[in-house]
PDB file of N, CA and C in Angstrom:
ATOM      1  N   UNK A   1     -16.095 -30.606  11.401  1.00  0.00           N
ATOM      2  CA  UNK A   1     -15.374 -29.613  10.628  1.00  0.00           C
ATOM      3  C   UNK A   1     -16.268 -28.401  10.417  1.00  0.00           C
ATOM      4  N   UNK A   2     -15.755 -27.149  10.707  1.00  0.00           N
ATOM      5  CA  UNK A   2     -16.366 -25.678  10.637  1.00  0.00           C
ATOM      6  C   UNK A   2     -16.423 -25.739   9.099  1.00  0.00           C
ATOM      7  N   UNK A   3     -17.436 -25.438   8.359  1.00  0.00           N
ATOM      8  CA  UNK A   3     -17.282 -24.896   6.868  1.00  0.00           C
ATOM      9  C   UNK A   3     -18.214 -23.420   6.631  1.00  0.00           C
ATOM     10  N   UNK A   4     -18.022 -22.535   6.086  1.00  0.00           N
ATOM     11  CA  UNK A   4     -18.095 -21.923   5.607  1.00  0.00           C
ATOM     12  C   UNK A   4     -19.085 -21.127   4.783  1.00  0.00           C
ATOM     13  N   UNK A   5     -20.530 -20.414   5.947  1.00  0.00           N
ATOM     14  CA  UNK A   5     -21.927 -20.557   5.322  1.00  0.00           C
ATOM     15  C   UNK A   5     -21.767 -19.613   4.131  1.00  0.00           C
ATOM     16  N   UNK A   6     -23.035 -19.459   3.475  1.00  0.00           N
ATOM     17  CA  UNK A   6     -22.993 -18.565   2.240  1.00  0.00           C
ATOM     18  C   UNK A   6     -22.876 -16.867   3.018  1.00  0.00           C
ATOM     19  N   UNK A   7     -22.720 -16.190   2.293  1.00  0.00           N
ATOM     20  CA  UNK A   7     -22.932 -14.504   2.834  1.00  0.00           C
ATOM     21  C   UNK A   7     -22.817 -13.753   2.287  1.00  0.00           C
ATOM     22  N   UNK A   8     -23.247 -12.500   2.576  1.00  0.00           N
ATOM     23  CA  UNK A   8     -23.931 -11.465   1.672  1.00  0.00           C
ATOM     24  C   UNK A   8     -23.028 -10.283   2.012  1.00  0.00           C
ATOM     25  N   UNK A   9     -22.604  -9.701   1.017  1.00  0.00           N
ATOM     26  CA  UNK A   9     -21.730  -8.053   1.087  1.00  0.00           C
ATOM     27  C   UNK A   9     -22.076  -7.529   0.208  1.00  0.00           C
ATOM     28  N   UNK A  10     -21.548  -6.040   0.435  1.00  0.00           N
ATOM     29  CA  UNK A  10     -21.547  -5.305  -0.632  1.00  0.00           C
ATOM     30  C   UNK A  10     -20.333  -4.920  -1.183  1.00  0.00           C
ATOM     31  N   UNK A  11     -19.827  -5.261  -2.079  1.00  0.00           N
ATOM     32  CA  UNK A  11     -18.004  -4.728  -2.913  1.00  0.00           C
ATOM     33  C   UNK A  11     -18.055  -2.999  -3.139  1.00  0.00           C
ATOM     34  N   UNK A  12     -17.460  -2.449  -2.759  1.00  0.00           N
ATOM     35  CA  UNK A  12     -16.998  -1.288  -3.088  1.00  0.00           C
ATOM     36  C   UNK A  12     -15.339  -0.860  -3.765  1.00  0.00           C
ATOM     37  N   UNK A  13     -16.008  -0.483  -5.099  1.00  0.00           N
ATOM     38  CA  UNK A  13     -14.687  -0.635  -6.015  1.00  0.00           C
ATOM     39  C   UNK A  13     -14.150   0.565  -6.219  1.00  0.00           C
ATOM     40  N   UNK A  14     -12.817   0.844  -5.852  1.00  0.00           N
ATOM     41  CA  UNK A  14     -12.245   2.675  -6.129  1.00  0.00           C
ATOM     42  C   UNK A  14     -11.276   2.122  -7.136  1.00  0.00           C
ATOM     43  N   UNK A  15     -10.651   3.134  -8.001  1.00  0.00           N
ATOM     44  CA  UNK A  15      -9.306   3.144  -8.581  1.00  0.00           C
ATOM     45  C   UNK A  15      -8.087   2.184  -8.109  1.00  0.00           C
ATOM     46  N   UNK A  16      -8.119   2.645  -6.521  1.00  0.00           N
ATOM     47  CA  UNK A  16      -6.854   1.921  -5.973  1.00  0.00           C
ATOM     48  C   UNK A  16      -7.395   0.949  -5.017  1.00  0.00           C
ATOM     49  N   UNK A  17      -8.584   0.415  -4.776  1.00  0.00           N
ATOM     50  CA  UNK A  17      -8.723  -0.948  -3.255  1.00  0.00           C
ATOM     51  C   UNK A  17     -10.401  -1.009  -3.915  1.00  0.00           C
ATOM     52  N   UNK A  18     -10.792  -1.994  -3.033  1.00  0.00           N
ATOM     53  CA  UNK A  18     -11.513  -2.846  -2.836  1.00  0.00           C
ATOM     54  C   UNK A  18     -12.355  -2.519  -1.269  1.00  0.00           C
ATOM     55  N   UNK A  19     -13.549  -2.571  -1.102  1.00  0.00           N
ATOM     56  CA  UNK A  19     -14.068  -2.273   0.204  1.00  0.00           C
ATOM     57  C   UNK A  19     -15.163  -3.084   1.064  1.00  0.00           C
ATOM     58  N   UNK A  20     -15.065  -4.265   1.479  1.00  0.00           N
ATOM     59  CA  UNK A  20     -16.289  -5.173   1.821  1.00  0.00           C
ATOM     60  C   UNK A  20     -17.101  -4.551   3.203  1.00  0.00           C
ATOM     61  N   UNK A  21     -18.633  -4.551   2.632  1.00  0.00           N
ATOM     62  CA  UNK A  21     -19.180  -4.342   3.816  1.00  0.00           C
ATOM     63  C   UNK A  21     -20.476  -5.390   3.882  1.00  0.00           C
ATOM     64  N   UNK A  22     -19.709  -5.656   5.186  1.00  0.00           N
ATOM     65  CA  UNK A  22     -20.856  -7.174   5.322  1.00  0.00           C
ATOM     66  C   UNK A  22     -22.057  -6.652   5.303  1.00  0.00           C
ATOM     67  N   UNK A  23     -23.234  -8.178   4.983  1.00  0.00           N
ATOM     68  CA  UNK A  23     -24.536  -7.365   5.163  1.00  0.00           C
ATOM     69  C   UNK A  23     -24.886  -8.727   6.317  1.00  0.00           C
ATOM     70  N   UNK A  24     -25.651  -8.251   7.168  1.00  0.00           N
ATOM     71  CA  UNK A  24     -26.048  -9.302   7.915  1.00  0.00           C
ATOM     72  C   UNK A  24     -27.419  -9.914   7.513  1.00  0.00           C
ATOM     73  N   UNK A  25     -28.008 -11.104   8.174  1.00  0.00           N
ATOM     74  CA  UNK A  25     -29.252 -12.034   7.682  1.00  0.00           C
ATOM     75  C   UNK A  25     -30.335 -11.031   7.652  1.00  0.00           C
ATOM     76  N   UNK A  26     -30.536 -10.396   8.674  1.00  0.00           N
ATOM     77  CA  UNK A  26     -31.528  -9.535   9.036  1.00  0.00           C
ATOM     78  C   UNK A  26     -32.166  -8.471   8.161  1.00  0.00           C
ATOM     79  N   UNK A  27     -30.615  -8.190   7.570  1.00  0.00           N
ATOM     80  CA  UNK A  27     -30.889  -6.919   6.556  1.00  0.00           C
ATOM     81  C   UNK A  27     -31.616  -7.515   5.113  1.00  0.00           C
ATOM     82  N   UNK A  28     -31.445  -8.401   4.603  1.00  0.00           N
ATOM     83  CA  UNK A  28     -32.106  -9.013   3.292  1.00  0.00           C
ATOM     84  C   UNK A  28     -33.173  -9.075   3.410  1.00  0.00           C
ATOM     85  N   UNK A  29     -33.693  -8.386   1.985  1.00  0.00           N
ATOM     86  CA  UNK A  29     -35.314  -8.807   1.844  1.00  0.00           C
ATOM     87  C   UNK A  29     -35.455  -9.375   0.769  1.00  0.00           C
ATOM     88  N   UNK A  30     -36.461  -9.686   0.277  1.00  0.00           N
ATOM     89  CA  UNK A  30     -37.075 -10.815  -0.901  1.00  0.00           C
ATOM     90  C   UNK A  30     -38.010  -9.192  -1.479  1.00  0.00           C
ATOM     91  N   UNK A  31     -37.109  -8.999  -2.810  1.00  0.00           N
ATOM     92  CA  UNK A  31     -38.179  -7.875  -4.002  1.00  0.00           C
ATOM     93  C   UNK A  31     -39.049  -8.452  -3.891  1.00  0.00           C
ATOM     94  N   UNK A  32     -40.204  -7.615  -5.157  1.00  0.00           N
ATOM     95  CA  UNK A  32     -41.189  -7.882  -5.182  1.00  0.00           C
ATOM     96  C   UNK A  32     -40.731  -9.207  -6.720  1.00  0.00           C
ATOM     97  N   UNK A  33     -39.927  -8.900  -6.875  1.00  0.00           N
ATOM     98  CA  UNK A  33     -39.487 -10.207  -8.626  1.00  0.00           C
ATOM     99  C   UNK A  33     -39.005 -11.602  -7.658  1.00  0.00           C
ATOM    100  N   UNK A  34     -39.300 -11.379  -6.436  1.00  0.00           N
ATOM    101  CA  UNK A  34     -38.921 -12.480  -5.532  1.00  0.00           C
ATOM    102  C   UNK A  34     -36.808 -12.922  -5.730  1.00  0.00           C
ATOM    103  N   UNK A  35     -36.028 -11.660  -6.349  1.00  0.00           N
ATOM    104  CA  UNK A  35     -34.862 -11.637  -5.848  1.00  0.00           C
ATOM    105  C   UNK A  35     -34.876 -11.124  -4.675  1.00  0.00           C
ATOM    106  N   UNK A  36     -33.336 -11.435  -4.210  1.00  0.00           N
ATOM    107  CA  UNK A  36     -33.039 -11.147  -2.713  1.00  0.00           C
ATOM    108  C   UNK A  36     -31.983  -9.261  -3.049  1.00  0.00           C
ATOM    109  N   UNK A  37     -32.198  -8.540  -1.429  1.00  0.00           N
ATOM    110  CA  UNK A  37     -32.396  -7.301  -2.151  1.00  0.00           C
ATOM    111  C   UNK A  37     -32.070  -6.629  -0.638  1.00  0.00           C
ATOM    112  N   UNK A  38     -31.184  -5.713  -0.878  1.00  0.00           N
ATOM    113  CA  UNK A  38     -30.579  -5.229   0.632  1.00  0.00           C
ATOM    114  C   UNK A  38     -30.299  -3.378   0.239  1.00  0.00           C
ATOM    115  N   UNK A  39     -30.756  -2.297   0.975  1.00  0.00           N
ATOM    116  CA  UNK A  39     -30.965  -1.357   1.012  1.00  0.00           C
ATOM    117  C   UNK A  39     -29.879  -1.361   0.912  1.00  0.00           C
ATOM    118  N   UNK A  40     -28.920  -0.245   0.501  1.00  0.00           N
ATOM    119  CA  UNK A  40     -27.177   0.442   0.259  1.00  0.00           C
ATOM    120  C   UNK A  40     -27.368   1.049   1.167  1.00  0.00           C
ATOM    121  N   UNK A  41     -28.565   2.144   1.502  1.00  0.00           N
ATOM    122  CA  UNK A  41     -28.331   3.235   2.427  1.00  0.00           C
ATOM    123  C   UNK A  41     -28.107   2.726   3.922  1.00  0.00           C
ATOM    124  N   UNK A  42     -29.087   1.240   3.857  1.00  0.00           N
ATOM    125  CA  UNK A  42     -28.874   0.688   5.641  1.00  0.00           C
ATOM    126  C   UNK A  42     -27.510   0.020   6.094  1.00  0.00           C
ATOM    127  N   UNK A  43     -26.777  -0.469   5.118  1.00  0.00           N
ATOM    128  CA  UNK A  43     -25.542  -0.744   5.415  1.00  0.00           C
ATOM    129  C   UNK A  43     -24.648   0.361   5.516  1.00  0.00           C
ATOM    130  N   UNK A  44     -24.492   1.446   4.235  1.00  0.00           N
ATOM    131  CA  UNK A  44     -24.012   2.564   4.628  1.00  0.00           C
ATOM    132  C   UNK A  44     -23.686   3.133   5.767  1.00  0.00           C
ATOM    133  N   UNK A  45     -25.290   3.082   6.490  1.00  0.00           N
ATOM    134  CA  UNK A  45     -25.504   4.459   7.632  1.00  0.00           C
ATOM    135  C   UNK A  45     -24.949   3.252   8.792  1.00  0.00           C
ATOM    136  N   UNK A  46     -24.818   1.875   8.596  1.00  0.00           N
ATOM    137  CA  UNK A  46     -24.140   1.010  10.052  1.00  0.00           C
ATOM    138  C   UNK A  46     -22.712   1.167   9.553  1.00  0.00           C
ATOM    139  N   UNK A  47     -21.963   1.295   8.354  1.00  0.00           N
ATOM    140  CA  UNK A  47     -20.366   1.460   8.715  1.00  0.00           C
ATOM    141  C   UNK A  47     -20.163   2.843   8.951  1.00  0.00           C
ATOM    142  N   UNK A  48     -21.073   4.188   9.071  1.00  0.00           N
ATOM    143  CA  UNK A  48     -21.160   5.267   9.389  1.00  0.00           C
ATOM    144  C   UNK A  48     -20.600   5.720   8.108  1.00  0.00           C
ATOM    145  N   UNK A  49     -21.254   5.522   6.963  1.00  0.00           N
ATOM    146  CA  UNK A  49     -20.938   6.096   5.824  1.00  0.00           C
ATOM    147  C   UNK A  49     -22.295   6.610   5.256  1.00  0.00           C
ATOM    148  N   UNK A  50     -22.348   7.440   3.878  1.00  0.00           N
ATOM    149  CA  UNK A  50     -22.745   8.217   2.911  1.00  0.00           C
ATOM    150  C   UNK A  50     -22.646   8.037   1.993  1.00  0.00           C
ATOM    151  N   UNK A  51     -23.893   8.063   1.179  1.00  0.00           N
ATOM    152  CA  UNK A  51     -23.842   8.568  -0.857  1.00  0.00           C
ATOM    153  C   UNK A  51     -22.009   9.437  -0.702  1.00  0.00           C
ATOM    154  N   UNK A  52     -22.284  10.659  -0.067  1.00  0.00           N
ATOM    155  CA  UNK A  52     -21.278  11.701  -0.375  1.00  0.00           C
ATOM    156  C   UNK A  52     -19.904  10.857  -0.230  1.00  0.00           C
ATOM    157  N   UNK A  53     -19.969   9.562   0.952  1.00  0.00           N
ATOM    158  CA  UNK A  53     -18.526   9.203   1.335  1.00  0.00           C
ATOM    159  C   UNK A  53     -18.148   8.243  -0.080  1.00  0.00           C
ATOM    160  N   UNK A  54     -19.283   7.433  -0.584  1.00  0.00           N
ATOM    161  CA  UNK A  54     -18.709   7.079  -1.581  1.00  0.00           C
ATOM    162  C   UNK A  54     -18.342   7.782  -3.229  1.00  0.00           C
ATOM    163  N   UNK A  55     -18.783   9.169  -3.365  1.00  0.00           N
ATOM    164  CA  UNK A  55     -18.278   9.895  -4.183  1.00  0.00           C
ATOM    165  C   UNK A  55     -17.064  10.648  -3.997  1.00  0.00           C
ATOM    166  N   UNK A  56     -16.232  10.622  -2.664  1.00  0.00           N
ATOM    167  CA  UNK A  56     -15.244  11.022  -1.947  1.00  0.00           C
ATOM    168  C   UNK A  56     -13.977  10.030  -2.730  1.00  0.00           C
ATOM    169  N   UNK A  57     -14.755   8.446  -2.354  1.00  0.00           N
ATOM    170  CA  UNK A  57     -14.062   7.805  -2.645  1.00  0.00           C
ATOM    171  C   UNK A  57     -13.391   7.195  -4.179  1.00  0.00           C
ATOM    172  N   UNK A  58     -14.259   8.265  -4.841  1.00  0.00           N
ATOM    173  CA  UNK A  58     -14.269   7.902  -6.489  1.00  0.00           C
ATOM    174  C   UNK A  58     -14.393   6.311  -6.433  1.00  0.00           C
ATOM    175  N   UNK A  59     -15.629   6.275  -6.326  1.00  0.00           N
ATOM    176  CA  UNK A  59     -16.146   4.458  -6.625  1.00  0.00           C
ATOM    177  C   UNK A  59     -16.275   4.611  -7.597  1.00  0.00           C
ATOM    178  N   UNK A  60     -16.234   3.639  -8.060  1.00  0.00           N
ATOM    179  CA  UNK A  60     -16.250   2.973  -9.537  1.00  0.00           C
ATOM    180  C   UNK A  60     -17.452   1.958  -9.451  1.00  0.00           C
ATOM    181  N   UNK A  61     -17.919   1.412  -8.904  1.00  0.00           N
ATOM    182  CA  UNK A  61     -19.130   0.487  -8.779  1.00  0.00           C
ATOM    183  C   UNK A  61     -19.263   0.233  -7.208  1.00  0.00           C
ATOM    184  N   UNK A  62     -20.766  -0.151  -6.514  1.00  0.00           N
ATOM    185  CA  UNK A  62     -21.141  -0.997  -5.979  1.00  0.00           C
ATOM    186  C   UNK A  62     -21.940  -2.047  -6.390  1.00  0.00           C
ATOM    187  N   UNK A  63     -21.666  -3.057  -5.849  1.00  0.00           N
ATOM    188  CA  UNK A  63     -21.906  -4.133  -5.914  1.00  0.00           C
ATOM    189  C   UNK A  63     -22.335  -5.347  -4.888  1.00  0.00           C
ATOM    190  N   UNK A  64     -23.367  -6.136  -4.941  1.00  0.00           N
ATOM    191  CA  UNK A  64     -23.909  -6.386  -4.035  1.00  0.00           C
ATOM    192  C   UNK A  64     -24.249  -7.882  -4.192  1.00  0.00           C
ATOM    193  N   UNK A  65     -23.075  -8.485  -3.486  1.00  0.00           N
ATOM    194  CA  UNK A  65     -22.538 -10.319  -3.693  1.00  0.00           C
ATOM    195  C   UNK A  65     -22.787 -11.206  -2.713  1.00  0.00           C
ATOM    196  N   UNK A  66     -22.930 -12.690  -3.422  1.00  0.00           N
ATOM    197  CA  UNK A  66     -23.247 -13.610  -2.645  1.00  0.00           C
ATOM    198  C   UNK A  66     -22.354 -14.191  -2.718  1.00  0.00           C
ATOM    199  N   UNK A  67     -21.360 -15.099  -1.487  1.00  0.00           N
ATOM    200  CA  UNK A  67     -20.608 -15.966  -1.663  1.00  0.00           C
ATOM    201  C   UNK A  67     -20.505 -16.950  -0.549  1.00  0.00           C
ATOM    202  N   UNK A  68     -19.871 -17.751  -0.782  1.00  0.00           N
ATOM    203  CA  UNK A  68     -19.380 -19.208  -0.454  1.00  0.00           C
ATOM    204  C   UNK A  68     -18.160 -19.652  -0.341  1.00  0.00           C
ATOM    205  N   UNK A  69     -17.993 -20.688   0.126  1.00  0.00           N
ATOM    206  CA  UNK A  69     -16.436 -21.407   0.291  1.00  0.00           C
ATOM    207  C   UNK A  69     -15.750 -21.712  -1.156  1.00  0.00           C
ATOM    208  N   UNK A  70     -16.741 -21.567  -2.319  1.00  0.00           N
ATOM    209  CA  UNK A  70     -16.437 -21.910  -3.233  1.00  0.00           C
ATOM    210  C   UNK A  70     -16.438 -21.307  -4.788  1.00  0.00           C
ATOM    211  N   UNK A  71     -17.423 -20.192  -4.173  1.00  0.00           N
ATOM    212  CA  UNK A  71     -17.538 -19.180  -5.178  1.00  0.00           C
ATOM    213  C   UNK A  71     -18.094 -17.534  -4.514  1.00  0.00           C
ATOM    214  N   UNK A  72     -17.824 -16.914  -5.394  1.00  0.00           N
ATOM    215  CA  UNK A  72     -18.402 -15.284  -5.070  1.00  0.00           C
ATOM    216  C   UNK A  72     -19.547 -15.141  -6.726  1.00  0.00           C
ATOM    217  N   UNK A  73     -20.559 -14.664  -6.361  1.00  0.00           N
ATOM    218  CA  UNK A  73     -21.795 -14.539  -7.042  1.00  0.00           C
ATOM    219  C   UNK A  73     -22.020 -12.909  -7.206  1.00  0.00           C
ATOM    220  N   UNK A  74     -22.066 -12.330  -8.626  1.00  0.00           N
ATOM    221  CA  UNK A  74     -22.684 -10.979  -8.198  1.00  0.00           C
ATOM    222  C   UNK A  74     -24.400 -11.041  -8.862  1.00  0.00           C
ATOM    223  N   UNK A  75     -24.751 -10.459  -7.565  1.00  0.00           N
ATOM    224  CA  UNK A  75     -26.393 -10.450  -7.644  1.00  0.00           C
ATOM    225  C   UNK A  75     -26.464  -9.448  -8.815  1.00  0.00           C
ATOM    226  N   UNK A  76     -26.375  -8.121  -8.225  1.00  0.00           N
ATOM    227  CA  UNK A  76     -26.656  -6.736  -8.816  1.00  0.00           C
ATOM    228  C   UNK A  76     -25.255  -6.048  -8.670  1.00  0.00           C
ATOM    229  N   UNK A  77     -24.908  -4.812  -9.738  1.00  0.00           N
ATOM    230  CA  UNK A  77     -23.997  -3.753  -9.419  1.00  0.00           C
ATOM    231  C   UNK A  77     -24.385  -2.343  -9.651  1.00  0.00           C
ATOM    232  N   UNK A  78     -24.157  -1.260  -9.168  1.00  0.00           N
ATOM    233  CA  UNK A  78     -24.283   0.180  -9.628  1.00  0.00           C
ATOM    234  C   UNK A  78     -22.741   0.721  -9.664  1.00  0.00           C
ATOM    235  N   UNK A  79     -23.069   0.982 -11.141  1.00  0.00           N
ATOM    236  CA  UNK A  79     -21.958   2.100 -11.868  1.00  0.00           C
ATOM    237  C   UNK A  79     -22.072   3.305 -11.760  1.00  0.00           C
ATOM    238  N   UNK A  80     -21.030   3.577 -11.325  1.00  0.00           N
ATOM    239  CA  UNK A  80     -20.633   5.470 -10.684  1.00  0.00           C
ATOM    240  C   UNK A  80     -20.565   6.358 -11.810  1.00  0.00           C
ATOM    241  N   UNK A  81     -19.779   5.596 -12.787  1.00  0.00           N
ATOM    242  CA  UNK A  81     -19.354   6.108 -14.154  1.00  0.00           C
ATOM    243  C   UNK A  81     -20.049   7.167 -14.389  1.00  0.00           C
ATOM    244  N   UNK A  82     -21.471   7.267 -14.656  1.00  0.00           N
ATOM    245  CA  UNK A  82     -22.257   8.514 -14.738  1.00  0.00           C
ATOM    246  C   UNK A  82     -23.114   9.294 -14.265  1.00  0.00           C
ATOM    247  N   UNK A  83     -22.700   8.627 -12.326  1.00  0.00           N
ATOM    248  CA  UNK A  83     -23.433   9.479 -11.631  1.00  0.00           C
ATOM    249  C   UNK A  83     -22.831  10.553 -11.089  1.00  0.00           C
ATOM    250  N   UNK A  84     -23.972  11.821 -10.714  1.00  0.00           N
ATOM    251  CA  UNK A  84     -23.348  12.974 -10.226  1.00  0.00           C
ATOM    252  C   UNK A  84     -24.004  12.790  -9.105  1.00  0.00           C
ATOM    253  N   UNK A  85     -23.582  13.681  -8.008  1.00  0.00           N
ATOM    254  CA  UNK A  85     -24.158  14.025  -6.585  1.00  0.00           C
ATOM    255  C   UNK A  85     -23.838  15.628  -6.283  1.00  0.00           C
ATOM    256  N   UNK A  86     -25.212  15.544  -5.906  1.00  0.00           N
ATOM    257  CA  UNK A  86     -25.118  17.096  -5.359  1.00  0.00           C
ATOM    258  C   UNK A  86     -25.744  17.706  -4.483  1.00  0.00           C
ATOM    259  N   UNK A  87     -24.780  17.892  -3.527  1.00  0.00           N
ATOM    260  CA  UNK A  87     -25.375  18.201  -2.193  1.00  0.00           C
ATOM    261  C   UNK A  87     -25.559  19.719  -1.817  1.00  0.00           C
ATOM    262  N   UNK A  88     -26.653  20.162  -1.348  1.00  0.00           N
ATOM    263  CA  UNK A  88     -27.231  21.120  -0.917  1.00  0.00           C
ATOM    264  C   UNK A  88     -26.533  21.467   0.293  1.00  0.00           C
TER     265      UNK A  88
END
């Protein structure tokens, strides 16, 4: 029977949807607090996205989850709520 390994995304939350972007094995690193810990910008720049694309998108959080056949885990999240961007 195929089951269902653990895996790593990042949630991207707008007003109206939901946005999964896988992270693959490769991309995880171990912080220095010995949590597990995946750059935003390197997944970003592989679905050919941007800081700017997700202020486009009025996110509301990223978020950066572990899950399973049996549960979804959130490691870490960043709230948009009071960030600005400003591009030159």
């Amino acid at each position: 029977m195929n089951q269902l390994k653990r895996r790593f995304i990042y949630v991207i939350d707008t007003p109206t949807e939901s946005k999964e972007l896988l992270i693959r094995e490769n991309e995880l690193i171990e912080n220095a607090d010995g949590e597990l810990d995946c750059p935003l910008d390197t997944i970003l720049s592989r679905y050919h996205m941007g800081w700017d694309d997700l202020f486009e998108m009025n996110a509301a959080s990223v978020s950066l989850m572990e899950e399973d056949i049996a549960e979804r885990k959130m490691i870490r999240s960043i709230s948009f709520e009071n960030l600005r961007y400003y591009k030159n």
